[in-house]
N, C-alpha and C. Protein backbone atom coordinates (compact mmCIF):
# COMPACT_ATOMS: atom_id res chain seq x y z
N UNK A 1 74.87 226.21 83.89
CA UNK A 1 73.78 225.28 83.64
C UNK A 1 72.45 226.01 83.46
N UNK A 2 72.09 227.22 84.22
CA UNK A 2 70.72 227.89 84.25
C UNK A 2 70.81 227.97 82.54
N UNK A 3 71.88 229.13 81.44
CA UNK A 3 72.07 229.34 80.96
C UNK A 3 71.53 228.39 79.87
N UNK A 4 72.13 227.32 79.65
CA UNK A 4 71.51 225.92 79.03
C UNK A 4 70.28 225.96 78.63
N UNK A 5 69.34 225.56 80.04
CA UNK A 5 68.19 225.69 80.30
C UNK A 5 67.03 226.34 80.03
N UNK A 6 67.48 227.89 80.82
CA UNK A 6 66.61 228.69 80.63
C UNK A 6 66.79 229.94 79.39
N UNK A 7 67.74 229.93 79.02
CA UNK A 7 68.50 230.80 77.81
C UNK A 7 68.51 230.30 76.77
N UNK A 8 68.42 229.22 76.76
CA UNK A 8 68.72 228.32 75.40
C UNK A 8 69.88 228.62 74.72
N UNK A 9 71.10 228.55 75.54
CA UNK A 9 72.92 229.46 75.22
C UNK A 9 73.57 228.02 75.10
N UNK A 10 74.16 227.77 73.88
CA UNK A 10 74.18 226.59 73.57
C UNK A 10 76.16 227.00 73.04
N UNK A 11 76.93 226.09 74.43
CA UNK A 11 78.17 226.44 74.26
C UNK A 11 79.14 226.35 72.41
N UNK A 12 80.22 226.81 72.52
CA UNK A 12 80.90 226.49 71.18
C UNK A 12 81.30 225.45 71.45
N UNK A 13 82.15 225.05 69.79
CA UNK A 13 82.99 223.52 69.55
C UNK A 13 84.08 223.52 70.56
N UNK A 14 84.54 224.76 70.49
CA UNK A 14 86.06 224.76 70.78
C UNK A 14 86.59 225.62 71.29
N UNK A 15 87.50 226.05 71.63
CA UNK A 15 88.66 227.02 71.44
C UNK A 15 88.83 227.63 70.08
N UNK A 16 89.03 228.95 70.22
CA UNK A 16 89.37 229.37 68.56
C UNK A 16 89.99 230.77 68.85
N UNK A 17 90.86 231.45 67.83
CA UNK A 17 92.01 232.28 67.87
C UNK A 17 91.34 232.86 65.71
N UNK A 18 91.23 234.29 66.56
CA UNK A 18 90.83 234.72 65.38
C UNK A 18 92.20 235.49 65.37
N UNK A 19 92.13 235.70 63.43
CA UNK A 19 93.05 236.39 62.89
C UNK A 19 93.00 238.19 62.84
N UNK A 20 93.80 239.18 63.22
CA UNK A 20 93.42 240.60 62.87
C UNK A 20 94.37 241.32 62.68
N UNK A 21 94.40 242.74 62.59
CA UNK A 21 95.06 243.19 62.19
C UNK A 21 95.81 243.99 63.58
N UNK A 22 95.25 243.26 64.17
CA UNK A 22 96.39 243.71 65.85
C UNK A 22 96.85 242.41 66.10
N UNK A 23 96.38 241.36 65.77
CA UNK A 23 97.12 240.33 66.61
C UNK A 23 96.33 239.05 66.57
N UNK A 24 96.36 238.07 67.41
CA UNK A 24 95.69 236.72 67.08
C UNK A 24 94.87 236.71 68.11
N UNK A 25 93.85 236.85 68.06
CA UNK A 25 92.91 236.86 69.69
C UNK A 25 92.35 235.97 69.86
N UNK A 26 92.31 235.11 71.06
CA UNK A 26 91.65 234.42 71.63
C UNK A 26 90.24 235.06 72.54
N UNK A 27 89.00 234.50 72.03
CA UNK A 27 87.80 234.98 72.70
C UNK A 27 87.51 234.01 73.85
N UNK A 28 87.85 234.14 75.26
CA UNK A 28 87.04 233.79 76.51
C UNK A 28 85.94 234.80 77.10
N UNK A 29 85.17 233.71 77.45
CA UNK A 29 83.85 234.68 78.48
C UNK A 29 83.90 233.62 79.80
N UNK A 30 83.44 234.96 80.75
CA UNK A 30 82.88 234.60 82.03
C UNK A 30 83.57 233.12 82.50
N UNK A 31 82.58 232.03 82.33
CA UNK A 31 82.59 230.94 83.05
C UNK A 31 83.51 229.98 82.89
N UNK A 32 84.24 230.69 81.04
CA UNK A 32 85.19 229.20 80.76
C UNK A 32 86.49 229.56 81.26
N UNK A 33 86.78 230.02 82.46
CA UNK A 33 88.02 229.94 83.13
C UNK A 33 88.39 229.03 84.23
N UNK A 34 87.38 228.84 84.06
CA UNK A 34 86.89 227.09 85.52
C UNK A 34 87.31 226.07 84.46
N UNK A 35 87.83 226.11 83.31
CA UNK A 35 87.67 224.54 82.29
C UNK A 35 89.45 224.54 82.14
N UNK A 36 89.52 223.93 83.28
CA UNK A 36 90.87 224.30 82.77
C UNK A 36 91.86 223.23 81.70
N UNK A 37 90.88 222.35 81.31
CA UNK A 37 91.19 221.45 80.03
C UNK A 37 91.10 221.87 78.51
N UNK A 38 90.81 223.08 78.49
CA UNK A 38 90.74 224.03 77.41
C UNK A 38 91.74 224.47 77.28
N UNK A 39 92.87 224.72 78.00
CA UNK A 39 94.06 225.64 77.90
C UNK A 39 94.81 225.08 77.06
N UNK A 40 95.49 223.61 77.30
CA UNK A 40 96.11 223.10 76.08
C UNK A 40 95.56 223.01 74.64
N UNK A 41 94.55 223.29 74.15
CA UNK A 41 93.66 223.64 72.91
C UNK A 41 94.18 224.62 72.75
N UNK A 42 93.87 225.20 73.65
CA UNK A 42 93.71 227.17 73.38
C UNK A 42 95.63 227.14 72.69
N UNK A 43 96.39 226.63 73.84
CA UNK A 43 98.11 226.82 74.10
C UNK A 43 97.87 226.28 72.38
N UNK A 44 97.54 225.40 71.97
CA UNK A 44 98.35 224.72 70.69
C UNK A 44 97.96 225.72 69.72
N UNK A 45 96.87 226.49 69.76
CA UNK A 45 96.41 227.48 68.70
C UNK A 45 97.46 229.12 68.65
N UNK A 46 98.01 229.19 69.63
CA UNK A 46 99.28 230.09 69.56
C UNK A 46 98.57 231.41 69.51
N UNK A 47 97.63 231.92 70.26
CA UNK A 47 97.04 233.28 70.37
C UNK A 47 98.09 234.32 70.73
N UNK A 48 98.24 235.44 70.11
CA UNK A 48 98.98 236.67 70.96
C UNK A 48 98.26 236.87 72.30
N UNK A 49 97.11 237.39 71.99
CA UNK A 49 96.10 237.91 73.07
C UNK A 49 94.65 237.17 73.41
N UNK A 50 94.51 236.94 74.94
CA UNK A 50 93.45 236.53 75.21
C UNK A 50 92.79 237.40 75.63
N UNK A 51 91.31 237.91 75.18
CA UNK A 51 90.26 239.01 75.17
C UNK A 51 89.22 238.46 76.24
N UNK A 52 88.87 238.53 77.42
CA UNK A 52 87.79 238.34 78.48
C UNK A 52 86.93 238.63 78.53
N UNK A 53 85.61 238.84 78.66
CA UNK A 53 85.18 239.50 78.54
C UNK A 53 84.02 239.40 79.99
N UNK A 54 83.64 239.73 81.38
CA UNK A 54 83.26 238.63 82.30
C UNK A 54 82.29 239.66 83.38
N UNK A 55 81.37 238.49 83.73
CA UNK A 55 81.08 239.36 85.00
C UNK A 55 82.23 239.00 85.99
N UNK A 56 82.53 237.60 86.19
CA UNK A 56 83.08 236.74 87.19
C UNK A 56 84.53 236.86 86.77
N UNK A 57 85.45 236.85 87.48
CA UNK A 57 86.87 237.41 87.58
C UNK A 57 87.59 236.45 87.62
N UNK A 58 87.48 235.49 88.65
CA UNK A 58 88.50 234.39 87.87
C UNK A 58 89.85 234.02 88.71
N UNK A 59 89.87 235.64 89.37
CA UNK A 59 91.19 235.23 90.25
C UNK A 59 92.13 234.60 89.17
N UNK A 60 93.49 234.04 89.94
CA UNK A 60 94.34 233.54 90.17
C UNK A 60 94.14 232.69 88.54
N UNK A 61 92.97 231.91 88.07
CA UNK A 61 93.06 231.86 87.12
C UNK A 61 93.38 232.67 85.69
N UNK A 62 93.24 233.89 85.95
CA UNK A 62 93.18 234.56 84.28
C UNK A 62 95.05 234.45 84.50
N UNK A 63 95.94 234.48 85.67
CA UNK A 63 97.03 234.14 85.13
C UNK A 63 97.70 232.71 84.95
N UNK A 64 97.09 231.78 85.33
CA UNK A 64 97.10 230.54 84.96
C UNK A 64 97.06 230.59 83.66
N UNK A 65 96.00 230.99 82.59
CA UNK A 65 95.55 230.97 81.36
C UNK A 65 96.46 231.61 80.48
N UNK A 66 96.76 232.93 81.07
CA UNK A 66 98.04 234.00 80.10
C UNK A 66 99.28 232.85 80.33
N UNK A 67 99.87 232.09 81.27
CA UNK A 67 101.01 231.42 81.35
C UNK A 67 101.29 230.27 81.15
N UNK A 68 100.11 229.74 81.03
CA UNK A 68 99.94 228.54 80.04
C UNK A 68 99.96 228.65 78.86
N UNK A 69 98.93 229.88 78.61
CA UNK A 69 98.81 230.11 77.06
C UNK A 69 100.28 230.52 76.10
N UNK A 70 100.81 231.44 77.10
CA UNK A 70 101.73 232.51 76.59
C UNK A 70 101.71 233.43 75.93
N UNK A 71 100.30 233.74 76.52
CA UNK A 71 99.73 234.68 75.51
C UNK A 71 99.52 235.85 76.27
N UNK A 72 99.24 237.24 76.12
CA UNK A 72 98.64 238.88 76.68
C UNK A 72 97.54 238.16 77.25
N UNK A 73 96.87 238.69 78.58
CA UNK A 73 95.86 238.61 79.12
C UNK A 73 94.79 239.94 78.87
N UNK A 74 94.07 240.04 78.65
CA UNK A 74 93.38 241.80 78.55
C UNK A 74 91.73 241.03 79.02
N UNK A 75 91.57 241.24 80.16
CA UNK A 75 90.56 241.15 80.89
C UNK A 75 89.66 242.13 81.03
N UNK A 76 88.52 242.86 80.68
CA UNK A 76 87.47 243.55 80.92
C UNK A 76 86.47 242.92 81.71
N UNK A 77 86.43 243.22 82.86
CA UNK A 77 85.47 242.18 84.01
C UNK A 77 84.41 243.39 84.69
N UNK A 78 83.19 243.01 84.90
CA UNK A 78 82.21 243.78 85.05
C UNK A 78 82.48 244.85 86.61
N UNK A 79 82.35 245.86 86.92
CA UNK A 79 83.31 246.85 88.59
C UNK A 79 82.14 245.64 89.47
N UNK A 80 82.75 246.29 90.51
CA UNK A 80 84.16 246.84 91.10
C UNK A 80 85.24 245.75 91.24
N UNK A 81 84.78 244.76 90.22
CA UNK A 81 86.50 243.84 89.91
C UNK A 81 87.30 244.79 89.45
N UNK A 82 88.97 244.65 89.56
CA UNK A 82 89.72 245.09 88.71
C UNK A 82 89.88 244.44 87.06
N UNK A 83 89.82 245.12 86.39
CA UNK A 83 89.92 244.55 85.23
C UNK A 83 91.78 244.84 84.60
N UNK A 84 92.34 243.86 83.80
CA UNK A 84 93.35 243.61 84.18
C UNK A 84 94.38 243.23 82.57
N UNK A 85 95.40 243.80 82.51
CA UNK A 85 96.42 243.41 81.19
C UNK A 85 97.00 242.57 81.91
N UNK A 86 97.18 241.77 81.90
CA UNK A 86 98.59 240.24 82.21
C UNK A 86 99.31 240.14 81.15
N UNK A 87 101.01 239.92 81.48
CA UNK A 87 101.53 239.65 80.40
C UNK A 87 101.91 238.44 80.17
N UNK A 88 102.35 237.47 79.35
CA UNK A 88 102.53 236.10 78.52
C UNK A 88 103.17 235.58 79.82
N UNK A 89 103.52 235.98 80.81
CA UNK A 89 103.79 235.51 82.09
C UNK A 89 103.07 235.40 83.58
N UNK A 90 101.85 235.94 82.96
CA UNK A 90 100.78 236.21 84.06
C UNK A 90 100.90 236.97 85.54
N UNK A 91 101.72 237.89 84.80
CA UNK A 91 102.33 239.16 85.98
C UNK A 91 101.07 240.30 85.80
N UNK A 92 101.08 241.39 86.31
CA UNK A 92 100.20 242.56 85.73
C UNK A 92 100.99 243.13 84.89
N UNK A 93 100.05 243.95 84.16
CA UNK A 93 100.88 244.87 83.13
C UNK A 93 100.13 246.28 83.71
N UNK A 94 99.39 246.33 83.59
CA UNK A 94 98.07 247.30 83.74
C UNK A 94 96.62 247.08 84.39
N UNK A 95 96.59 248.05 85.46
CA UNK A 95 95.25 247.61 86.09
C UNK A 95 94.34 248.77 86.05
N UNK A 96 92.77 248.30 86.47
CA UNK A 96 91.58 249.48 86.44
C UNK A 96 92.33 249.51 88.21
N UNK A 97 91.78 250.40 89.14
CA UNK A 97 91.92 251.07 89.76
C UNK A 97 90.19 251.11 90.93
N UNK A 98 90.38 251.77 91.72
CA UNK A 98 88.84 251.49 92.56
C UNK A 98 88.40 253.10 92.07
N UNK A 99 88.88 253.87 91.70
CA UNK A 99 88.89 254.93 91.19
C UNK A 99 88.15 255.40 89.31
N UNK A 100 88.83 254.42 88.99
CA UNK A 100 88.93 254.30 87.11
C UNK A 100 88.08 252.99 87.14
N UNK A 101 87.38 252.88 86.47
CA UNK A 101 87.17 251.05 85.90
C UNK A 101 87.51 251.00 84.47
N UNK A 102 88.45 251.56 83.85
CA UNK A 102 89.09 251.45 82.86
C UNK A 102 90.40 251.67 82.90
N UNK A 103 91.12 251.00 81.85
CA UNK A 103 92.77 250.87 82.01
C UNK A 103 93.50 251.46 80.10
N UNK A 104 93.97 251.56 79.55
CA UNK A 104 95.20 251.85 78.50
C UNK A 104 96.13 251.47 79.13
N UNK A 105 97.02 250.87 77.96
CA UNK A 105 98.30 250.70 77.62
C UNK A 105 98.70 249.91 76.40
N UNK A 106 99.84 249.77 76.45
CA UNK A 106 100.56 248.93 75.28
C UNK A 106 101.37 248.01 75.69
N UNK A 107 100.94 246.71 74.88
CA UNK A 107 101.64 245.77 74.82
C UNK A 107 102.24 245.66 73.36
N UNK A 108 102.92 244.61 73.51
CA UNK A 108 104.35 244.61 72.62
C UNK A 108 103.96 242.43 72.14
N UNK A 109 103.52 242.79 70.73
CA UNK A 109 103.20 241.61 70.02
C UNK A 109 104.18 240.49 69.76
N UNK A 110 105.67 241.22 69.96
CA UNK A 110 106.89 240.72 69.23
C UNK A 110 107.69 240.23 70.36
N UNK A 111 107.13 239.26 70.90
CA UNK A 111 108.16 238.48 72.29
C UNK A 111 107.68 236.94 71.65
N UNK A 112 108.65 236.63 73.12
CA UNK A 112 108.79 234.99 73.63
C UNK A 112 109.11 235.22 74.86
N UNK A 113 108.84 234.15 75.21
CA UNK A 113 108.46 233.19 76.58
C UNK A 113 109.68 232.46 76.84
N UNK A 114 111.03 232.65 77.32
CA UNK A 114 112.02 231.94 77.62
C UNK A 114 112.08 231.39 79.18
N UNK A 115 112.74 229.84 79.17
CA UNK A 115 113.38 229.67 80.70
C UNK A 115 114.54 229.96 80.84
N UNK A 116 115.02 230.73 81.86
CA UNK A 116 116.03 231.12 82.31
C UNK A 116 117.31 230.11 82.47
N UNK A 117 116.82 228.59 82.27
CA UNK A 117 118.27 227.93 82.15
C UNK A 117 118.49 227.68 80.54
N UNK A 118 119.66 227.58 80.73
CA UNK A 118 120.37 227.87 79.43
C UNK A 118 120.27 228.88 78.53
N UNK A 119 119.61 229.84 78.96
CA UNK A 119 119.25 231.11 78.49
C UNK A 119 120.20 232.29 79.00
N UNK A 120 120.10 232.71 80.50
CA UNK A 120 120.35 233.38 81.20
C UNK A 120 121.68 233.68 81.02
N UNK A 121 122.62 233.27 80.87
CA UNK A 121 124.05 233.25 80.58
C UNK A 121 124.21 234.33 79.22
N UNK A 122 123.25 234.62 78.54
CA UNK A 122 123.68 235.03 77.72
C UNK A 122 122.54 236.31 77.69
N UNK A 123 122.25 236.72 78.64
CA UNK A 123 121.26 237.99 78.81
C UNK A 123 122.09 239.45 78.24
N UNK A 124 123.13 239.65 79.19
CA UNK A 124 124.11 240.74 79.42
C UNK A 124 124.56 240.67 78.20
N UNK A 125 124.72 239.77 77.74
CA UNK A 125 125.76 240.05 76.11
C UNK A 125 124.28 240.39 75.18
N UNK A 126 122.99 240.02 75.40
CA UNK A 126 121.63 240.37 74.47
C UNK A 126 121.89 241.74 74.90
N UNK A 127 121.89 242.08 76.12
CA UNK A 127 121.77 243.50 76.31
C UNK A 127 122.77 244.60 75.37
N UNK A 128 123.98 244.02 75.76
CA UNK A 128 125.23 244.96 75.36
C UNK A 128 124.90 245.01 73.83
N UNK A 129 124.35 243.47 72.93
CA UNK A 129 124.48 244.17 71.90
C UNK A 129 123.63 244.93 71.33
N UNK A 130 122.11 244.96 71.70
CA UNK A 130 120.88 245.37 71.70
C UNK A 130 120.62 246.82 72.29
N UNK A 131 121.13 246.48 73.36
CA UNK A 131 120.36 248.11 74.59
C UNK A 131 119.12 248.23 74.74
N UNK A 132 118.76 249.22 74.66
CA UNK A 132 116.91 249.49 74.68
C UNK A 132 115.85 248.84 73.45
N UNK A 133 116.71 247.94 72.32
CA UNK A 133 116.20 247.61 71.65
C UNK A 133 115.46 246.09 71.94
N UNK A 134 116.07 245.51 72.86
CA UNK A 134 115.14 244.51 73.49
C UNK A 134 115.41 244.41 75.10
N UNK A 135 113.88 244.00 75.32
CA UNK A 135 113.84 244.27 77.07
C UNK A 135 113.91 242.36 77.41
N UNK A 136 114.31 242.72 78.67
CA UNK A 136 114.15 241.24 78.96
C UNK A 136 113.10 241.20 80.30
N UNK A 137 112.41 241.07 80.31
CA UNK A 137 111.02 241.34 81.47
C UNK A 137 111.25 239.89 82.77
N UNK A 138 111.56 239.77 83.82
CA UNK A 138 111.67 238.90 84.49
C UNK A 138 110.51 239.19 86.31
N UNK A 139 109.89 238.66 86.06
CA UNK A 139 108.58 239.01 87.02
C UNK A 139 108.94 238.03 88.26
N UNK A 140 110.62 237.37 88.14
CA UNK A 140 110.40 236.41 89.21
C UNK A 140 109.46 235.39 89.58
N UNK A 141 110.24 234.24 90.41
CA UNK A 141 109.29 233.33 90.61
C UNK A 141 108.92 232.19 89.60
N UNK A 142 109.31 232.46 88.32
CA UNK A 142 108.73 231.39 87.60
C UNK A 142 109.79 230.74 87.03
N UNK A 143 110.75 231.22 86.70
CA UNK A 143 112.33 230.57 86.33
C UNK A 143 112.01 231.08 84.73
N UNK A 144 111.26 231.99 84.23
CA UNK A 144 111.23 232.33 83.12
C UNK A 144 110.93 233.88 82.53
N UNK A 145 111.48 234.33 81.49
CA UNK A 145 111.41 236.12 81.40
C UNK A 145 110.45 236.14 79.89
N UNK A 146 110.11 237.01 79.87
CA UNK A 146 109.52 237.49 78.59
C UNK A 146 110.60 238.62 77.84
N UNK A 147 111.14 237.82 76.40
CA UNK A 147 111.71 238.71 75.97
C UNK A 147 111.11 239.35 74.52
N UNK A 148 110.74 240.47 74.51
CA UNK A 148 110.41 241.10 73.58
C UNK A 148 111.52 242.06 72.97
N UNK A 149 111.29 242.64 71.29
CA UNK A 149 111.83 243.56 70.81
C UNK A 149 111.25 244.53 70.56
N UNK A 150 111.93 246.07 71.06
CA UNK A 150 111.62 247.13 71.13
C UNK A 150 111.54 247.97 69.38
N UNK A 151 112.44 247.27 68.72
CA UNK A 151 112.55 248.25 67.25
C UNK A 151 112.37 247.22 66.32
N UNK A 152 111.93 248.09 65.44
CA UNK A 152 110.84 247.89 64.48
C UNK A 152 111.93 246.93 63.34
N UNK A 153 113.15 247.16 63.26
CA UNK A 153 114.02 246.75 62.45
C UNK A 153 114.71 245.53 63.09
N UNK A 154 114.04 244.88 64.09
CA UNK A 154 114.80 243.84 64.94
C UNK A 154 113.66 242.94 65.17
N UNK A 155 113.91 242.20 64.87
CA UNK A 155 112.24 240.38 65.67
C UNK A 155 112.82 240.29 66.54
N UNK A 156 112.11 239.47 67.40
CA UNK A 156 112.63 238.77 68.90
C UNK A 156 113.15 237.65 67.94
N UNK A 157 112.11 236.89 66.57
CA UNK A 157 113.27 236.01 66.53
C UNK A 157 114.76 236.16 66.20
N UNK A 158 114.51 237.05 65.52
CA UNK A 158 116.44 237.57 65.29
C UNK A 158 117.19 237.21 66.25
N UNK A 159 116.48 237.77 67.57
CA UNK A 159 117.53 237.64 68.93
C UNK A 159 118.04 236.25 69.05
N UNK A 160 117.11 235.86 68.86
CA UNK A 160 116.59 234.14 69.61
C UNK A 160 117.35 233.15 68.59
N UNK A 161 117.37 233.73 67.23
CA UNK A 161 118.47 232.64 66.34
C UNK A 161 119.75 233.57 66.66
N UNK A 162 119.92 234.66 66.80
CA UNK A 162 121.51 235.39 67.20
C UNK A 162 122.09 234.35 68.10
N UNK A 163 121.31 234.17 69.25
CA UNK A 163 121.90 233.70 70.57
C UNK A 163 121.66 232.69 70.71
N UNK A 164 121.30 232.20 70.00
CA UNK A 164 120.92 230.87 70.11
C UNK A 164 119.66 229.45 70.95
N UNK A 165 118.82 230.85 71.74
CA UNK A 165 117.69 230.70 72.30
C UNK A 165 116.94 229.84 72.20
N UNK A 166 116.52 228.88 73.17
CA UNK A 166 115.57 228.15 73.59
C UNK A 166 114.21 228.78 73.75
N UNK A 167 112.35 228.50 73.26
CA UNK A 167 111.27 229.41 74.35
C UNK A 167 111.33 228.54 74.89
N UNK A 168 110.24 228.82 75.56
CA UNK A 168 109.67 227.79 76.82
C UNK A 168 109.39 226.32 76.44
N UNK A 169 108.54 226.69 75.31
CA UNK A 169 108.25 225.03 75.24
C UNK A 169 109.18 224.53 74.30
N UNK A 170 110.37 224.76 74.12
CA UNK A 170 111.08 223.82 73.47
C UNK A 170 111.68 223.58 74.63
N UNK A 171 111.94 224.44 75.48
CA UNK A 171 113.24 224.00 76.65
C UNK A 171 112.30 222.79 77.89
N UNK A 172 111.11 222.93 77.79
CA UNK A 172 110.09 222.34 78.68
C UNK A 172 110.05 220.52 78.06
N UNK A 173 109.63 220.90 76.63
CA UNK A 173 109.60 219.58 75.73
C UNK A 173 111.49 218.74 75.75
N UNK A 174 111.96 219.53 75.63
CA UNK A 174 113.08 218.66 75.89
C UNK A 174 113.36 218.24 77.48
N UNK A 175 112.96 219.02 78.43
CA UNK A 175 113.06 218.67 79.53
C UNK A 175 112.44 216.77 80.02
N UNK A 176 111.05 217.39 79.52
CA UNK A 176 109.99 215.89 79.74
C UNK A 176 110.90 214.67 79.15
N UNK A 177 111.66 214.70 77.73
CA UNK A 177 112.22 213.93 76.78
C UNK A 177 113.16 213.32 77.80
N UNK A 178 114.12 214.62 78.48
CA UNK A 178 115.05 213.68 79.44
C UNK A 178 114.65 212.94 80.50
N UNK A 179 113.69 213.35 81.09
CA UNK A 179 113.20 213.00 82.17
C UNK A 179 112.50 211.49 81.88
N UNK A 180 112.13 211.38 80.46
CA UNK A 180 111.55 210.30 80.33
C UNK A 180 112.53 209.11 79.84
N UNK A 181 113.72 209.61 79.55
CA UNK A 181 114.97 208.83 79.37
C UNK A 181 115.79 208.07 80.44
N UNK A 182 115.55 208.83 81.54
CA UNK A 182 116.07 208.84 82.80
C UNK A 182 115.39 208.13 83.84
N UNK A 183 114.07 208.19 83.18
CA UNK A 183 113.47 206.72 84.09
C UNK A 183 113.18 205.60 83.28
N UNK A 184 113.98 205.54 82.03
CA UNK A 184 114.37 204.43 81.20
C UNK A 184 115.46 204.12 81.39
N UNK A 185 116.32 204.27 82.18
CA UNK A 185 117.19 203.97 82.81
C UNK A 185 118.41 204.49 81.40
N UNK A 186 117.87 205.91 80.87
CA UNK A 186 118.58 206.02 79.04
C UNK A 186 119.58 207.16 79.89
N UNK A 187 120.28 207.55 80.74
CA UNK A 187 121.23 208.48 81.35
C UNK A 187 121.95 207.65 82.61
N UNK A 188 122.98 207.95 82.78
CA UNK A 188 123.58 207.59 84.26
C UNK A 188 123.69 208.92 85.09
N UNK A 189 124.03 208.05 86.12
CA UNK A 189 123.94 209.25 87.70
C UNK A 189 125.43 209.60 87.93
């Protein structure tokens, strides 16, 4: 609110996901991690990566936002916060350190966001036929893995029409569908 006021900082329309030549970035600052009615905007615009840029850290939110979104988290937050990579699951990937206030690494553009039911059954056979060519990342806790592809000659979607793969929000959207059938009295017990 000072900002408003005394700055004359006059917020954007929207949510927005620019196009580049690394990836689809989503631009957050500082304060809009408190809005948390922005996320489904942000979620429908399909960002790879959300870019932070903050004094204020956010906690517990910047992985709310990567796991809603399903998108890379890459947080640059002003020291002695840690500043922080989250991946499309809002796990860490990479952290600054009390030592470093800077971080490197690599993330991997070419995933999805799967739930582990109706998925899972068919991990070991992704593996056997794949190997190191796709990882299946499972951070626990959420009933869902991030599966990305490692080679350049393979998509995750390949995998995902191979095996026949559900992501998240198709397996989520059909979930609600039953659920809303089922208190239409549209299933038996």
């Amino acid at each position: 609110i000072p900002e408003h006021h005394d700055r004359d900082v006059v917020p954007g329309a929207g949510m927005k996901v620019v196009e580049t030549a690394i990836g689809r970035l989503a631009p957050v600052i500082c304060f809009d991690l408190n809005f948390v009615e922005s996320v489904p905007d942000l979620a429908a615009l399909k960002p790879e990566v959300i870019v932070f840029g903050s004094a204020y850290h956010g906690g517990f939110m910047q992985q709310y936002w990567a796991y809603q979104t399903q998108s890379w988290f890459v947080g640059a937050v002003h020291p002695p916060n840690t500043s922080q990579v989250l991946t499309p699951m809002g796990d860490v990937w990479a952290s600054t350190v009390n030592y470093r206030f800077h971080v490197t690494t690599q993330i991997n553009l070419d995933y999805k966001v799967i739930h582990i039911d109706e998925n899972h059954a068919k991990f070991r056979a992704i593996k056997e036929r794949f190997g190191p060519a796709v990882k299946i990342h499972d951070p626990g806790r959420v009933g869902a893995v991030l599966l990305t592809s490692e080679d350049d000659a393979l998509t995750v979607d390949d995998v995902m029409a191979e095996f026949d793969l559900a992501d998240l929000d198709d397996y989520l959207n059909r979930s609600r569908a039953s659920n809303m059938a089922a208190r239409q009295g549209g299933l038996h017990q």
